[in-house]
C-alpha atoms as a PDB file:
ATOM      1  CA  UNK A   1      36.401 164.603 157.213  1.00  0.00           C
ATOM      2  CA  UNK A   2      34.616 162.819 154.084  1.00  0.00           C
ATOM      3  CA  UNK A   3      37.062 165.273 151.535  1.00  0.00           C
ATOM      4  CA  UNK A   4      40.066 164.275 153.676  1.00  0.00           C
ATOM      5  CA  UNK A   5      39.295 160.223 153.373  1.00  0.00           C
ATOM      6  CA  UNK A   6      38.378 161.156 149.797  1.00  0.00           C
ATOM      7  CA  UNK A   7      42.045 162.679 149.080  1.00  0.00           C
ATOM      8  CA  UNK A   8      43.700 159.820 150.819  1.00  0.00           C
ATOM      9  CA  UNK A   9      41.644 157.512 148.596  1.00  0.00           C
ATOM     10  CA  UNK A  10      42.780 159.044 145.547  1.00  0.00           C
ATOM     11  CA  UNK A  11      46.171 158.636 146.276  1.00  0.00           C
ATOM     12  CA  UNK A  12      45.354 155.334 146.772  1.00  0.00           C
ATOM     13  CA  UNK A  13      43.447 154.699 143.666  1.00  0.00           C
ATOM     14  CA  UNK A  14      46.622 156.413 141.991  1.00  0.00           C
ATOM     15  CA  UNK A  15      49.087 153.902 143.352  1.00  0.00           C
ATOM     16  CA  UNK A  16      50.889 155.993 146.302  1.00  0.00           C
ATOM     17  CA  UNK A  17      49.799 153.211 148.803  1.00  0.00           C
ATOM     18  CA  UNK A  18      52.243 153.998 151.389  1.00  0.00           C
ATOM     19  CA  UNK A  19      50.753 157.992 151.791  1.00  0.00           C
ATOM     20  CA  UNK A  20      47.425 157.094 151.748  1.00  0.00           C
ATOM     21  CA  UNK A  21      48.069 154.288 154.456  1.00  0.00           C
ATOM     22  CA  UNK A  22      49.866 157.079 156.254  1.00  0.00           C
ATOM     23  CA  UNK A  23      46.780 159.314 155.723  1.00  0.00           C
ATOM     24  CA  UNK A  24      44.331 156.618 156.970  1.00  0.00           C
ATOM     25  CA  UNK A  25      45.866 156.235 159.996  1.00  0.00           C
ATOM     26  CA  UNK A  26      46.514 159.929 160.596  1.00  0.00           C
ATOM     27  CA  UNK A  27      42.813 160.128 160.206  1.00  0.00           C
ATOM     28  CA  UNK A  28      41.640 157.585 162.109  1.00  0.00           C
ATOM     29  CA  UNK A  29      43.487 158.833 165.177  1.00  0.00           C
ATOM     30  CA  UNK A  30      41.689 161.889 164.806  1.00  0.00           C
ATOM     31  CA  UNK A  31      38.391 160.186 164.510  1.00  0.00           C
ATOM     32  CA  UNK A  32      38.793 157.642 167.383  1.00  0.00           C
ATOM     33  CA  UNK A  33      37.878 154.360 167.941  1.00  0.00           C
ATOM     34  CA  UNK A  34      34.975 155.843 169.643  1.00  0.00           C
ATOM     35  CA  UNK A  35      34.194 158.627 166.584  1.00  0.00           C
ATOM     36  CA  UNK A  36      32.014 159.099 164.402  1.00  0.00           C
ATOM     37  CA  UNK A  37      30.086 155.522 163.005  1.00  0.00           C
ATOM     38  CA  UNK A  38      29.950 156.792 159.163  1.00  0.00           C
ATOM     39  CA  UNK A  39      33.594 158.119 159.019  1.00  0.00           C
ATOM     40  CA  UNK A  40      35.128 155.074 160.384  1.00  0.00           C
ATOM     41  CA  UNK A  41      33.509 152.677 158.518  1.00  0.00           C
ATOM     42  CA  UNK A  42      34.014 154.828 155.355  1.00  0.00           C
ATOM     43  CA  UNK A  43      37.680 155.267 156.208  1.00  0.00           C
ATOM     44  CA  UNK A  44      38.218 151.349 157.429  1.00  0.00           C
ATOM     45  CA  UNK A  45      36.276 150.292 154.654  1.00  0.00           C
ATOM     46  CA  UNK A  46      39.189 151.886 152.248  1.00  0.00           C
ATOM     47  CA  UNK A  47      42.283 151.350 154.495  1.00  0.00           C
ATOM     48  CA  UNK A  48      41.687 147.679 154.340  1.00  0.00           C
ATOM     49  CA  UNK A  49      42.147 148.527 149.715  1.00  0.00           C
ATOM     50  CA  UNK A  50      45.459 149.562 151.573  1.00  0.00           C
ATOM     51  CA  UNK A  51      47.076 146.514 153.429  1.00  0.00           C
ATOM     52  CA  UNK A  52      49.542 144.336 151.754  1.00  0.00           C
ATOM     53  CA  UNK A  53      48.517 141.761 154.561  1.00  0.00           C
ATOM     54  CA  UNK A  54      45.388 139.632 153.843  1.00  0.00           C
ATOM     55  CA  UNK A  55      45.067 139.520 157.899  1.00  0.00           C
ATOM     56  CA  UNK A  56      45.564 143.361 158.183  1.00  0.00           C
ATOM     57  CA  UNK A  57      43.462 143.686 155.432  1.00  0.00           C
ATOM     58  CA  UNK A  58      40.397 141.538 157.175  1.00  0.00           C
ATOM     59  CA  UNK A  59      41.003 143.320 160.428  1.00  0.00           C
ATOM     60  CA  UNK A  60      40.112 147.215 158.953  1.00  0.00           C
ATOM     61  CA  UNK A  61      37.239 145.467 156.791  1.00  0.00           C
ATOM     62  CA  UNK A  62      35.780 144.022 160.448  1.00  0.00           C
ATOM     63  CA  UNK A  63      36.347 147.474 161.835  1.00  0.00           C
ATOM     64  CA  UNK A  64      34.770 149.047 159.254  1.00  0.00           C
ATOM     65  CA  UNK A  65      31.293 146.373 159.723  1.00  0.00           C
ATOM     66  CA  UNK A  66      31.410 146.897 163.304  1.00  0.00           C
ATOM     67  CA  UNK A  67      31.168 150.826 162.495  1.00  0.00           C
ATOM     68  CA  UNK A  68      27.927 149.493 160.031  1.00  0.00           C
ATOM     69  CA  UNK A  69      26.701 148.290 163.082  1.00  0.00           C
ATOM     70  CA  UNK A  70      26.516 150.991 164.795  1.00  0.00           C
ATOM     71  CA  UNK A  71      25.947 153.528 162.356  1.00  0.00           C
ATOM     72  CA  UNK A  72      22.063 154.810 162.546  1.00  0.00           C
ATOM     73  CA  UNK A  73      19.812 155.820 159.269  1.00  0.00           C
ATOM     74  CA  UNK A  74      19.425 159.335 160.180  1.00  0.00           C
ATOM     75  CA  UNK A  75      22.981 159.663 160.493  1.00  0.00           C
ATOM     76  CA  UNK A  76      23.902 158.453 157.177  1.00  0.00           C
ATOM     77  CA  UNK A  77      21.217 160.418 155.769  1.00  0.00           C
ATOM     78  CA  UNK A  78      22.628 163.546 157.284  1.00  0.00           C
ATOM     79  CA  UNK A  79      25.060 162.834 154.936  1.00  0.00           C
ATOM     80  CA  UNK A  80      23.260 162.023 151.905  1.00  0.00           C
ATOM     81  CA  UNK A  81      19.895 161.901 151.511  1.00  0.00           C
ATOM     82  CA  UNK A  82      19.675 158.803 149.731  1.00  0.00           C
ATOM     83  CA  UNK A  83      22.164 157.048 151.563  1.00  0.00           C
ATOM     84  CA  UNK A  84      20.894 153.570 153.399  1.00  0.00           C
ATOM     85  CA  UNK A  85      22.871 152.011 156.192  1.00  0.00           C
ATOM     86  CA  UNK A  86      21.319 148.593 154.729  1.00  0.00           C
ATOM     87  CA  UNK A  87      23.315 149.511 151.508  1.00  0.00           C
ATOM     88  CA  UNK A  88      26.300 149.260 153.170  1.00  0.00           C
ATOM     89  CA  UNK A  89      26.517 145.325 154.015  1.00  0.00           C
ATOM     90  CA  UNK A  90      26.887 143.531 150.501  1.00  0.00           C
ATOM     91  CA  UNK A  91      30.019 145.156 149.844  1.00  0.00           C
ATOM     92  CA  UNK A  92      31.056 144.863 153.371  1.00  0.00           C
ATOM     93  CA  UNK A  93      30.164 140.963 153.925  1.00  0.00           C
ATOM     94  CA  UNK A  94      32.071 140.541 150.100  1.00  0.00           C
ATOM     95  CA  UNK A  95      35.164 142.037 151.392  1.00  0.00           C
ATOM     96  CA  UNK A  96      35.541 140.074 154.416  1.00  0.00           C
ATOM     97  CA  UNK A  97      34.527 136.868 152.450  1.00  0.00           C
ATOM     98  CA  UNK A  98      37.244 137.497 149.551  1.00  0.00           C
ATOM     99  CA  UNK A  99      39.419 138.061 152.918  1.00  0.00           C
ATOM    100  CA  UNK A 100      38.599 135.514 154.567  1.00  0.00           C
ATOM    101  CA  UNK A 101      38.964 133.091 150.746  1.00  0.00           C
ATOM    102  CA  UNK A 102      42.656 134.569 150.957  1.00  0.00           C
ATOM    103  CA  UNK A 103      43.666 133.360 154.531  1.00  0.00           C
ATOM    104  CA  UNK A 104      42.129 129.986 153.580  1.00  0.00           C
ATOM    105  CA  UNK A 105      39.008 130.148 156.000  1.00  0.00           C
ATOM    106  CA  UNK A 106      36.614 128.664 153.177  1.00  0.00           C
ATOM    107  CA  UNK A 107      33.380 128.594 155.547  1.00  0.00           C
ATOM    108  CA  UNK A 108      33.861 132.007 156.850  1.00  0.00           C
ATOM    109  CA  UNK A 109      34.483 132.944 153.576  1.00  0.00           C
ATOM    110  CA  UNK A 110      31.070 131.163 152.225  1.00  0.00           C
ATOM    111  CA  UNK A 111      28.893 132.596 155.573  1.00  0.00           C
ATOM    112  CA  UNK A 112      30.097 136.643 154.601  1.00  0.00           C
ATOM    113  CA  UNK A 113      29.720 135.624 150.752  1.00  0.00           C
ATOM    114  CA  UNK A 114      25.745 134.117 151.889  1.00  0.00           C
ATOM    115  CA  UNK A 115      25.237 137.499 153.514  1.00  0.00           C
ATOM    116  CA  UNK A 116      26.759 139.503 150.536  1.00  0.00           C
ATOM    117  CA  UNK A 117      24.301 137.699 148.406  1.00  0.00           C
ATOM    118  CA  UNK A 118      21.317 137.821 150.624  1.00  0.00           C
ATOM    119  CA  UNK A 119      21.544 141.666 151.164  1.00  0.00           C
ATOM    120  CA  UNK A 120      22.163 142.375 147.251  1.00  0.00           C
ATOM    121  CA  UNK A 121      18.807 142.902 146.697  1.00  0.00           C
ATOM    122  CA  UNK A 122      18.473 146.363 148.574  1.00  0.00           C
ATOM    123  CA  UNK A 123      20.919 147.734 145.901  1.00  0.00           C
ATOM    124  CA  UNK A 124      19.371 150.034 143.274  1.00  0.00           C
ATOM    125  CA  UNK A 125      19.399 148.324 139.851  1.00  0.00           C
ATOM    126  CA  UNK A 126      22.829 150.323 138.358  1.00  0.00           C
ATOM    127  CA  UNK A 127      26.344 149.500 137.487  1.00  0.00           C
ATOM    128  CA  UNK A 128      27.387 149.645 141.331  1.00  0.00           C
ATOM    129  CA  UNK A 129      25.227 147.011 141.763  1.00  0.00           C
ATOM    130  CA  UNK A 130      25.989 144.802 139.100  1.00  0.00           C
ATOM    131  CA  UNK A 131      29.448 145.020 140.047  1.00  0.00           C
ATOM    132  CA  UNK A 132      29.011 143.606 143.379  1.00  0.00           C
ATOM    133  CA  UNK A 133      26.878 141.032 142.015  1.00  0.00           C
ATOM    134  CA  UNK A 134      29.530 139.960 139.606  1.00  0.00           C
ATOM    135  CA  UNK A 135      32.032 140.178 142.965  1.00  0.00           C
ATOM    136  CA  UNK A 136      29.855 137.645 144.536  1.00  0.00           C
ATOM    137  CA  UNK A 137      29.586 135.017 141.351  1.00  0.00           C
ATOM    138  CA  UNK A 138      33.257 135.554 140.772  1.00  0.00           C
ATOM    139  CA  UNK A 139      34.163 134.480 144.414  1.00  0.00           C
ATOM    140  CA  UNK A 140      31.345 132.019 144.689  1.00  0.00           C
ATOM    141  CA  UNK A 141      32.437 130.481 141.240  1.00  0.00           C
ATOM    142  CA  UNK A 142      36.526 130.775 143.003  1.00  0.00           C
ATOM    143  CA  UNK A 143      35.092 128.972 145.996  1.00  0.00           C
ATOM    144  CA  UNK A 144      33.578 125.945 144.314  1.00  0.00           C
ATOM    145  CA  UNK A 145      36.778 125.516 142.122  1.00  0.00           C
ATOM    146  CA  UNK A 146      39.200 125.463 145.052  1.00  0.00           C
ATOM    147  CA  UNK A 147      36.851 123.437 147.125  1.00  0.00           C
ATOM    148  CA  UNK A 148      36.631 122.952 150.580  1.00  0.00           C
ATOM    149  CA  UNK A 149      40.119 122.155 150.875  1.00  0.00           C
ATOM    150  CA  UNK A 150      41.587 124.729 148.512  1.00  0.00           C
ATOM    151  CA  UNK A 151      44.857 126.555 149.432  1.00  0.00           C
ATOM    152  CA  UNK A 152      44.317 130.540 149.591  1.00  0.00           C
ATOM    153  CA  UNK A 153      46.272 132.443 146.906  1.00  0.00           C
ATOM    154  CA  UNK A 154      48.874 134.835 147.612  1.00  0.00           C
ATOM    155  CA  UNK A 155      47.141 138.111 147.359  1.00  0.00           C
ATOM    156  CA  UNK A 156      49.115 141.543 147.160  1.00  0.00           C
ATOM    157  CA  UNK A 157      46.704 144.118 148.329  1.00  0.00           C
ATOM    158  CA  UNK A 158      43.296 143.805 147.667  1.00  0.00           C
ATOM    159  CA  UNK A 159      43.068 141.199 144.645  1.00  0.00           C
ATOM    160  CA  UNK A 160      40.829 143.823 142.884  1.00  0.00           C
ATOM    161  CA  UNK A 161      42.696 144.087 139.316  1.00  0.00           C
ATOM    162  CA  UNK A 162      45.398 142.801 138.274  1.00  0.00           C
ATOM    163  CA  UNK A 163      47.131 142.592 141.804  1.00  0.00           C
ATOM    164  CA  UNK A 164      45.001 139.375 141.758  1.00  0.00           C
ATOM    165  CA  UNK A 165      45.458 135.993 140.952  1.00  0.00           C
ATOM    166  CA  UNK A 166      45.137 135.496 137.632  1.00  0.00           C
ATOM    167  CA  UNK A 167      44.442 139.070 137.162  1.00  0.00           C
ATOM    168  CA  UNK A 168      40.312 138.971 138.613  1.00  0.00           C
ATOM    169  CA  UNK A 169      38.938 141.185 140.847  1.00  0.00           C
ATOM    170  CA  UNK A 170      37.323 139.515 144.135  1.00  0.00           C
ATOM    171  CA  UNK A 171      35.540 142.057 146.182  1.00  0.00           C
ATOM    172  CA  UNK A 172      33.318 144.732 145.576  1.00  0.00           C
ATOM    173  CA  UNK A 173      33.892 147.817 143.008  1.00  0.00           C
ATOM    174  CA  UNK A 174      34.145 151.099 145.406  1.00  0.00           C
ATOM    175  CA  UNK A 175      32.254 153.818 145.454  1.00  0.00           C
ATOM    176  CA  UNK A 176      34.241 156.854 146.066  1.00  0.00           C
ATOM    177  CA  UNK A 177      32.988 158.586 149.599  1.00  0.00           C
END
């Protein structure tokens, strides 16, 4: 299941949105809201890099924290050794606060980005973790501009790139499953 999300995220990554959407969902009927914890919230963590719809877009990244939620340690370390569940949340609580900064929901958007922040620390000290780090000052920085009354952007996709307003990249950089 992991290689099959991984193809579908290539395409994605390669610009064939539309298949790897179709993939996703294939996939994710197979898995079942009910499946495995790890493979949906792997495979809900990327479909929301898919949506074109902010709202769409927050409702796979809430999927994919509920699946957090429920996924145990032994289970993710099953599938990698090194792998912690707790190494999961700062990217997830980033995405749904740049999601929640595009619909215009500023305090939800502040709570996830608190949680992002607060959980940084049990990221190993590498690039992956810089890059969320930078995620979180890059929002928090977008937040205090707009202020509380700030209008959300229009966001194609995932406003990682230049898809993004102005060209900056709000959430998280992936890692590829």
């Amino acid at each position: 299941m992991t290689t099959r999300i991984g193809q579908a995220v290539m395409l994605l990554h390669g610009g064939d949105r539309e298949e790897a959407r179709g993939r996703f969902l294939d996939l994710w009927a197979e898995i079942g809201e009910e499946g495995d914890a790890l493979h949906r919230c792997t495979l809900a963590h990327f479909m929301a890099d898919a949506q074109d719809d902010p709202a769409d877009e927050l409702a796979w990244d809430l999927r994919a924290l509920s699946a957090a939620d429920e996924l145990t340690q032994a289970r993710a370390a099953e599938h990698h050794g090194s792998l912690a569940v707790r190494a999961l949340y700062p990217s997830l609580h980033l995405n749904l606060a740049a999601d929640y900064a595009k619909l215009g929901r500023r305090e939800a958007a502040r709570g996830h980005l608190g949680v992002a922040r607060e959980s940084v620390g049990v990221l190993g000290d590498d690039a992956y973790c810089d890059g969320i780090r930078a995620g979180i000052g890059r929002l928090e920085t977008r937040l205090d501009r707009e202020g509380p009354g700030g209008t959300p952007e229009p966001a194609p996709g995932r406003g990682r790139g230049p898809g993004a307003p102005g060209g900056e990249t709000l959430g998280p950089p992936r890692r590829e499953p």
